[in-house]
C-alpha atoms as a PDB file:
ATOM      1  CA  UNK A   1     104.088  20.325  22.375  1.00  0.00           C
ATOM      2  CA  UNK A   2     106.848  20.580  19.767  1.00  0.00           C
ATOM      3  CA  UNK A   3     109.423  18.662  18.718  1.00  0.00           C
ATOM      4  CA  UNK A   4     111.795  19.437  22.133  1.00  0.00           C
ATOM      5  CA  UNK A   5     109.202  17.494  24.490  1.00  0.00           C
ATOM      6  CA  UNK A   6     110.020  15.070  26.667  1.00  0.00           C
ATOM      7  CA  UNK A   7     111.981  12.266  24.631  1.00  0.00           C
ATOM      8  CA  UNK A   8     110.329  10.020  27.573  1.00  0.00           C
ATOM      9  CA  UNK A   9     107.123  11.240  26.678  1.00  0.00           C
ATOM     10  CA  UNK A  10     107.532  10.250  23.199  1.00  0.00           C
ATOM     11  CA  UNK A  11     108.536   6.844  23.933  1.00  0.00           C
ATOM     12  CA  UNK A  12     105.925   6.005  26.300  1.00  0.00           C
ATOM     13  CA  UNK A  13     103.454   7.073  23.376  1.00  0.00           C
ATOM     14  CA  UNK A  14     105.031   5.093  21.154  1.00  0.00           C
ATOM     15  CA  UNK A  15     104.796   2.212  23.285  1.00  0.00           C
ATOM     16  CA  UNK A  16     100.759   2.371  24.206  1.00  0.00           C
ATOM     17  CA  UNK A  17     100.655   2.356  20.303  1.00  0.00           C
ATOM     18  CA  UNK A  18     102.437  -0.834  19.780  1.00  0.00           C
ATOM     19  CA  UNK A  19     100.545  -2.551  22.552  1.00  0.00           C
ATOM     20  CA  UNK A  20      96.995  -0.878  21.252  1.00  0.00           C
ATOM     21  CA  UNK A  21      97.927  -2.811  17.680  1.00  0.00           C
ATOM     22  CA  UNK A  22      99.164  -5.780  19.668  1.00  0.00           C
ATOM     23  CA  UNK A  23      95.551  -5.888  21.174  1.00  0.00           C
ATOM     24  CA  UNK A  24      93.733  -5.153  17.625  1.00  0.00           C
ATOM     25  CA  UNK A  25      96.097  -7.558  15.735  1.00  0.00           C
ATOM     26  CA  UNK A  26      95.037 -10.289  18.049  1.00  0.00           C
ATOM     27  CA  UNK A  27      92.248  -9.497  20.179  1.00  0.00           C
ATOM     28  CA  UNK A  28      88.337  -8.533  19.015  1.00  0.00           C
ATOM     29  CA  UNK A  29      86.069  -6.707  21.427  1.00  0.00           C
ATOM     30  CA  UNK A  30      82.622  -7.862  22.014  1.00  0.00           C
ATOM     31  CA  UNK A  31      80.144  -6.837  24.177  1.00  0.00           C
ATOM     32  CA  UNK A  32      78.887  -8.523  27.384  1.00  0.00           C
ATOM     33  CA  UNK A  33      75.285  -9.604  28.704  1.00  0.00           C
ATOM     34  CA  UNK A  34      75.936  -6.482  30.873  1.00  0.00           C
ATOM     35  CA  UNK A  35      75.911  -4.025  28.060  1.00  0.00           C
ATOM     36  CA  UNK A  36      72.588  -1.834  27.605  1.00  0.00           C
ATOM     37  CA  UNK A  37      71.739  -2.712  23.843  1.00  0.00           C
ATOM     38  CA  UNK A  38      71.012  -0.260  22.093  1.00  0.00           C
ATOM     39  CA  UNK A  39      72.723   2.532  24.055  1.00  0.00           C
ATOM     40  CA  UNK A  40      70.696   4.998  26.223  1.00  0.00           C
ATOM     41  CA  UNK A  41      72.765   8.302  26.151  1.00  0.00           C
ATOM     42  CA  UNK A  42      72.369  10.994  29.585  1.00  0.00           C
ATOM     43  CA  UNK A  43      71.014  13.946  28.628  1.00  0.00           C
ATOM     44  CA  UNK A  44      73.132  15.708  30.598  1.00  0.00           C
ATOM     45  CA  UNK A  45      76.292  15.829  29.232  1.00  0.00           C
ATOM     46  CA  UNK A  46      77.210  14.388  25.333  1.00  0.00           C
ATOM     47  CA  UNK A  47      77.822  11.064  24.044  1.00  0.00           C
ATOM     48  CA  UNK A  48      78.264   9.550  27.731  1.00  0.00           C
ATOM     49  CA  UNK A  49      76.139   5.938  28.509  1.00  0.00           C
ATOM     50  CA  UNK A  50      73.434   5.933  31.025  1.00  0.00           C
ATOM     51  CA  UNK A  51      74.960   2.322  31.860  1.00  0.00           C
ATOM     52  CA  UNK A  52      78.857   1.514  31.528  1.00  0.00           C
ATOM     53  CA  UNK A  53      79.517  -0.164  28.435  1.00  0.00           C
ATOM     54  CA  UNK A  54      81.509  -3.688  29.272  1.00  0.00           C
ATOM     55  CA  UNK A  55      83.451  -5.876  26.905  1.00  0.00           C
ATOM     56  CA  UNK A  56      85.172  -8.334  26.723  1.00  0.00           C
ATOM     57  CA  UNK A  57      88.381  -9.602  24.577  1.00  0.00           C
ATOM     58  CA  UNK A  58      87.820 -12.810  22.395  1.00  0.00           C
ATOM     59  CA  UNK A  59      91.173 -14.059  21.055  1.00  0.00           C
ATOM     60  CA  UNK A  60      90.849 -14.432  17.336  1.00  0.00           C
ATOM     61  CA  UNK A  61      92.321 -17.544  15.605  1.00  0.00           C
ATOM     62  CA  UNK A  62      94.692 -17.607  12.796  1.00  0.00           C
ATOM     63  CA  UNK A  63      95.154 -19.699   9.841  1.00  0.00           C
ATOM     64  CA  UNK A  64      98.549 -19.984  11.962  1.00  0.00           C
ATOM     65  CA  UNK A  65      97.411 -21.304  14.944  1.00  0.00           C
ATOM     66  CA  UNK A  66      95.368 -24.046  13.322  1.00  0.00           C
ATOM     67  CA  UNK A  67      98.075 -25.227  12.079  1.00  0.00           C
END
């Protein structure tokens, strides 16, 4: 798509990017008991888990919020 797409499009992008940082900014990911470690891979098609990989989000603390 050039630059006549949908100006909703656009804006809807932009705003899974701000909430994707929001997430990374404040959140890290870490993987649960569930999680197959290491990772089997299927043979049948690339890079997919034999087992779903789960996580969870572990708020990270700031020098601010010690405070």
């Amino acid at each position: 798509m050039g630059p006549r797409n949908c100006i909703g499009m656009r804006f809807a992008q932009m705003l899974m990017k701000v909430a994707l940082t929001y997430l990374m900014q404040n959140f890290t990911l870490q993987p649960c008991k569930e999680t197959q470690i290491p990772l089997e891979l299927d043979v049948k098609s690339a890079m997919v888990p034999t087992k779903p990989v789960v996580l969870k989000f572990v708020h990270r603390v700031t020098s601010e919020q010690e405070e």
